[in-house]
N, C-alpha and C. Protein backbone atom coordinates (compact mmCIF):
# COMPACT_ATOMS: atom_id res chain seq x y z
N UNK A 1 3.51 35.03 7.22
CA UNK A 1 2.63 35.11 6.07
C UNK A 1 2.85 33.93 5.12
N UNK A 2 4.28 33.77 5.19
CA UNK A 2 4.60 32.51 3.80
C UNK A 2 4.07 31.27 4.41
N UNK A 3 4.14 31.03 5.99
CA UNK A 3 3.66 30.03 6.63
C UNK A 3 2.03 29.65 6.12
N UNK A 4 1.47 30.81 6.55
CA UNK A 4 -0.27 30.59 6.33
C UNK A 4 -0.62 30.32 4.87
N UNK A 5 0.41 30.68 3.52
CA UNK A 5 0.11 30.52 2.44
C UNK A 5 0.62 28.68 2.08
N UNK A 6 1.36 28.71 2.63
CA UNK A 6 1.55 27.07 2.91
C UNK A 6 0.81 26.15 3.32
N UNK A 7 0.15 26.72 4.28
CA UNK A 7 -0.59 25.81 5.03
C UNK A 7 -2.27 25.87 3.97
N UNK A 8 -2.74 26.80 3.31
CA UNK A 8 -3.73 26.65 2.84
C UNK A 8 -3.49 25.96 1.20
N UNK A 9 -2.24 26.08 0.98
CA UNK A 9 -2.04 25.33 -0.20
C UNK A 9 -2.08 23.98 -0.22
N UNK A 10 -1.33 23.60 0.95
CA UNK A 10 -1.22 22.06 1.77
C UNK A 10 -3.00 21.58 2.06
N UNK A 11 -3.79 22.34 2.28
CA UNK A 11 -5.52 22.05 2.63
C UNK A 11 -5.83 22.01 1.15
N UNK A 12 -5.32 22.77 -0.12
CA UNK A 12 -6.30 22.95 -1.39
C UNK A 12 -5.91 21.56 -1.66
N UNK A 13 -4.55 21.17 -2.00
CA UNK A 13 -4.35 20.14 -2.55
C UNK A 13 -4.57 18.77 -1.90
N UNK A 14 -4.82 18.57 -0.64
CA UNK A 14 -5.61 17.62 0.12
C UNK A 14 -7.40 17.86 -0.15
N UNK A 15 -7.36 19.20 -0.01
CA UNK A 15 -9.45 18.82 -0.98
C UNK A 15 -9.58 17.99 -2.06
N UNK A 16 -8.42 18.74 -3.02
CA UNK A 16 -8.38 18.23 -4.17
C UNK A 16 -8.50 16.74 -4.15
N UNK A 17 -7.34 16.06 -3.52
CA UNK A 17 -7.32 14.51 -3.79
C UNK A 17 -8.21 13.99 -3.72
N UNK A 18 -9.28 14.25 -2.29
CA UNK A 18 -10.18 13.63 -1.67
C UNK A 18 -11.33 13.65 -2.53
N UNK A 19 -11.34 15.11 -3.54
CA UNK A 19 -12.37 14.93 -4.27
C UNK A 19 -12.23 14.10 -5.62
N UNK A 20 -11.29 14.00 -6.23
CA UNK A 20 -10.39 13.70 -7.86
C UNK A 20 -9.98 12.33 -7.72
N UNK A 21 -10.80 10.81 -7.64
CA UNK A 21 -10.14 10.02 -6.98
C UNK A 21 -8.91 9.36 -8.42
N UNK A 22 -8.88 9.74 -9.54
CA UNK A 22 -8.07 10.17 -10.51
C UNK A 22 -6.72 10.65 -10.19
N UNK A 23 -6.85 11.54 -9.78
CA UNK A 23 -5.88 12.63 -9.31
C UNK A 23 -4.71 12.05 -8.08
N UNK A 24 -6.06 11.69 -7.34
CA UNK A 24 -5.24 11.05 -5.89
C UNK A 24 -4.19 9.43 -6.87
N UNK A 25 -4.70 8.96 -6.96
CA UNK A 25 -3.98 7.77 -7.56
C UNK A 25 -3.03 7.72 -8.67
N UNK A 26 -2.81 9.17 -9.25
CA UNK A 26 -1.73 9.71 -9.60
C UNK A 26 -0.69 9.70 -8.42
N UNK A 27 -1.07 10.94 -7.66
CA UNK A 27 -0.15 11.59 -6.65
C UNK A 27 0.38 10.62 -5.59
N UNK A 28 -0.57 10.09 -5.09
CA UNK A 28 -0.16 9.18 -3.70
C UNK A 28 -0.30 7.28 -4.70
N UNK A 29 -0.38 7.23 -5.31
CA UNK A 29 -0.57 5.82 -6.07
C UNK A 29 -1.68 5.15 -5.61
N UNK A 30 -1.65 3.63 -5.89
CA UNK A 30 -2.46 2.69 -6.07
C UNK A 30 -2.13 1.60 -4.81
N UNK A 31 -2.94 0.93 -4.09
CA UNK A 31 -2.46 -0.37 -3.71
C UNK A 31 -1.84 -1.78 -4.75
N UNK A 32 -0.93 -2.32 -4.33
CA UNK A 32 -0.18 -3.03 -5.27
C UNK A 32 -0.39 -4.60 -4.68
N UNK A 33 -0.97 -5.38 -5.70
CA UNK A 33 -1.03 -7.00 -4.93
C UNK A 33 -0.08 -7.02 -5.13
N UNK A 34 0.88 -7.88 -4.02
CA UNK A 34 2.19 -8.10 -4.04
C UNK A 34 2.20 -9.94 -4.46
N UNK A 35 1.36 -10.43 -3.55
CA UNK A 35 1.30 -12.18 -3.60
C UNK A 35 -0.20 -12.31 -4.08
N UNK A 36 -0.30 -13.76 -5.04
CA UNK A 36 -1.54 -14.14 -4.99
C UNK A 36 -1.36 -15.40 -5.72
N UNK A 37 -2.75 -16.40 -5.36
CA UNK A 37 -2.48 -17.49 -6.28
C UNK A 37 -1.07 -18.65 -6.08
N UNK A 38 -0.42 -17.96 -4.50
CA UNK A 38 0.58 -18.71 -3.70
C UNK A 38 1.75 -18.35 -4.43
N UNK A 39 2.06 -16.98 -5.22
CA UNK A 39 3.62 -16.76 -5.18
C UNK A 39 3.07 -15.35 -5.14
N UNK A 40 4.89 -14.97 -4.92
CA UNK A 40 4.95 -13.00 -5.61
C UNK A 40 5.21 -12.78 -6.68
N UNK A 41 4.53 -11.93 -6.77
CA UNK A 41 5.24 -10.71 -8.08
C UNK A 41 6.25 -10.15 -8.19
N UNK A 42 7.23 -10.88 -8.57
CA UNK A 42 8.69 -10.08 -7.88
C UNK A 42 8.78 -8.95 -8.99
N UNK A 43 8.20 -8.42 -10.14
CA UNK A 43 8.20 -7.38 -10.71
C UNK A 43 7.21 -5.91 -10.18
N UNK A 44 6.58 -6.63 -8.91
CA UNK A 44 5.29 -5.06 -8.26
C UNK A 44 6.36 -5.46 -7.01
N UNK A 45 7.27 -6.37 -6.52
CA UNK A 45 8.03 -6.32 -4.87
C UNK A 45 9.49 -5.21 -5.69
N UNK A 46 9.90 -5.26 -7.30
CA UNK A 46 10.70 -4.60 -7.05
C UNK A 46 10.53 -3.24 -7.36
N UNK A 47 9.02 -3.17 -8.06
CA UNK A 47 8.31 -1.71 -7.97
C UNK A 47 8.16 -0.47 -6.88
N UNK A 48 7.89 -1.61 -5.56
CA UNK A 48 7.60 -1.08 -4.57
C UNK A 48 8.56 -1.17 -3.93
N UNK A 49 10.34 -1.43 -4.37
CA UNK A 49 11.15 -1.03 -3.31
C UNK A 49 11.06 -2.32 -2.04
N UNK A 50 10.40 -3.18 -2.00
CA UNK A 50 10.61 -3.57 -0.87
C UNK A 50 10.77 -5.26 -1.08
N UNK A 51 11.27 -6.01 -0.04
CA UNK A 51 11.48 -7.53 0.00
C UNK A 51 10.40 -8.37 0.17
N UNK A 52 11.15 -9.37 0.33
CA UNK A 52 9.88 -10.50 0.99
C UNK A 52 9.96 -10.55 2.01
N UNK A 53 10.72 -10.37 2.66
CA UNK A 53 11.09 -10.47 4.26
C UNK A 53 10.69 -9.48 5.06
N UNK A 54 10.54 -7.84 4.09
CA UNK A 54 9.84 -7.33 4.80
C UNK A 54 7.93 -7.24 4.43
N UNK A 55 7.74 -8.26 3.14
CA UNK A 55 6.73 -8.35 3.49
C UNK A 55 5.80 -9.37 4.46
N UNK A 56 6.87 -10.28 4.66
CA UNK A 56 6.15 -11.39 5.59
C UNK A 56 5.90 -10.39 6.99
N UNK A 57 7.56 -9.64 7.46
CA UNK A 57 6.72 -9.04 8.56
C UNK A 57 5.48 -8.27 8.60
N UNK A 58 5.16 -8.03 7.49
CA UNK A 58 3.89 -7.56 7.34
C UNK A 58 2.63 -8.98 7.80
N UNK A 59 2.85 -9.63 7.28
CA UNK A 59 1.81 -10.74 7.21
C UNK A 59 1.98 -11.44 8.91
N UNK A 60 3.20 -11.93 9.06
CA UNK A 60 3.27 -11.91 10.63
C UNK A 60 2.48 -10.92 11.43
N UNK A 61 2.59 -9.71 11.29
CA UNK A 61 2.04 -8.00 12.04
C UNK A 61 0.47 -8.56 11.76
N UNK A 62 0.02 -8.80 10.62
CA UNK A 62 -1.45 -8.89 10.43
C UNK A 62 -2.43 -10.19 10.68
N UNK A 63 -1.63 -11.11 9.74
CA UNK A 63 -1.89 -12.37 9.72
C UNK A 63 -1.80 -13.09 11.16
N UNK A 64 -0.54 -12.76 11.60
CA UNK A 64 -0.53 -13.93 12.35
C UNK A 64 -0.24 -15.40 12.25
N UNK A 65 0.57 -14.99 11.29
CA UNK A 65 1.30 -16.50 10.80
C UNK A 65 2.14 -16.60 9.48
N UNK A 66 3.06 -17.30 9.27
CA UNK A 66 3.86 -17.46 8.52
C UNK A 66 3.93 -18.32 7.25
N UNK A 67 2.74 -18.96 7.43
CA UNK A 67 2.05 -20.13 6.40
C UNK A 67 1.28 -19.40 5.32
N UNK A 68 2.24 -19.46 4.41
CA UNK A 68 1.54 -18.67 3.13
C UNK A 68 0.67 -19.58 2.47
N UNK A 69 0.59 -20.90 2.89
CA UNK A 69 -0.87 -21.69 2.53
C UNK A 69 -2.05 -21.57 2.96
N UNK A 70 -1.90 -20.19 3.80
CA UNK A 70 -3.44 -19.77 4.57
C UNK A 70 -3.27 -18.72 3.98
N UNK A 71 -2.41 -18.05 3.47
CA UNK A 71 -2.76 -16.61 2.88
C UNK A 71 -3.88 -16.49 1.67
N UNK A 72 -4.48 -15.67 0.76
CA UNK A 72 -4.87 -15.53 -0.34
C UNK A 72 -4.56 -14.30 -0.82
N UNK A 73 -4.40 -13.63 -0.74
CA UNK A 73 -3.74 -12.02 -1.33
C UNK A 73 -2.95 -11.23 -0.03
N UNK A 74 -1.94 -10.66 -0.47
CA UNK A 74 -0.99 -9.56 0.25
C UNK A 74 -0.94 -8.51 -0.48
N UNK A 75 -1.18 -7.21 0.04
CA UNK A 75 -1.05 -5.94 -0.66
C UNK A 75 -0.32 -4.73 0.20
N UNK A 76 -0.01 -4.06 -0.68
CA UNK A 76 0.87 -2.71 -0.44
C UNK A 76 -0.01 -1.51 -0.30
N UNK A 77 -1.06 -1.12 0.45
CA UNK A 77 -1.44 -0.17 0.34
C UNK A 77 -1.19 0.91 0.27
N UNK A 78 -1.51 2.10 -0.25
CA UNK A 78 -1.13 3.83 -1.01
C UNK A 78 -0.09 4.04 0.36
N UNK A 79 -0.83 3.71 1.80
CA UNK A 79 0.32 3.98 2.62
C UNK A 79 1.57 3.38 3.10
N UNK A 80 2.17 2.18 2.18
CA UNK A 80 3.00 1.33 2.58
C UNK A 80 2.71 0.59 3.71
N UNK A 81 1.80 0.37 3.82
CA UNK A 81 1.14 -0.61 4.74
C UNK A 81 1.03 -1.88 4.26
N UNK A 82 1.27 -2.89 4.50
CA UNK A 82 1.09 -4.75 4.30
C UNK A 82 -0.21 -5.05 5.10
N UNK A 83 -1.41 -5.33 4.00
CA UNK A 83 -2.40 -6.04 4.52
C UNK A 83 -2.92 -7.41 3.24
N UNK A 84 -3.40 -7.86 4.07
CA UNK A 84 -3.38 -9.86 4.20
C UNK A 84 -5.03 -9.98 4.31
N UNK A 85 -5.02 -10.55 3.06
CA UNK A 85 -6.10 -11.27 3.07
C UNK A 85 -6.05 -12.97 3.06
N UNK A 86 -6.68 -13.82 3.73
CA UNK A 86 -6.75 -15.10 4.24
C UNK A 86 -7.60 -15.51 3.65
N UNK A 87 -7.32 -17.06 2.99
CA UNK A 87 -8.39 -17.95 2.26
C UNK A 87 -9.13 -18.41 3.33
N UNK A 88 -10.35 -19.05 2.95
CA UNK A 88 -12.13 -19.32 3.93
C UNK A 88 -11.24 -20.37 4.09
């Protein structure tokens, strides 16, 4: 019984987010530019707990390269995910 009351509490508060996009960006946060403009933010890298080293492997994983003179923005998405946006 305590199981099934769990599990529908776990569904209300996932409606909720999906509907409250307020709410959600409370609970689960925001994406965070980490780099832009050719440096970091070392005050949102020590926000988010994490390095540079593990964000390059991010940019390596996405990018495909290590040349932050092709980069144009790196971000932390709500899921700790590293995605890379590339200058034209």
């Amino acid at each position: 019984m305590s199981g099934l009351a769990l599990a529908l509490i776990h569904r209300g508060i996932g409606w909720l987010l999906v509907k409250n996009d307020l709410l959600a960006r409370k609970v689960e946060g925001a994406r965070m530019l980490l780099f832009a403009d050719g440096k970091f933010d070392e005050r949102k890298l020590k926000r988010a707990l994490i390095s540079k080293e593990l964000v390059m492997q991010g940019v390596r994983k996405t990018a495909l390269t290590e040349n932050l003179d092709k980069i144009d923005k790196i971000y932390m998405e709500r899921s700790g995910e590293i995605t890379v946006t590339k200058k034209d």
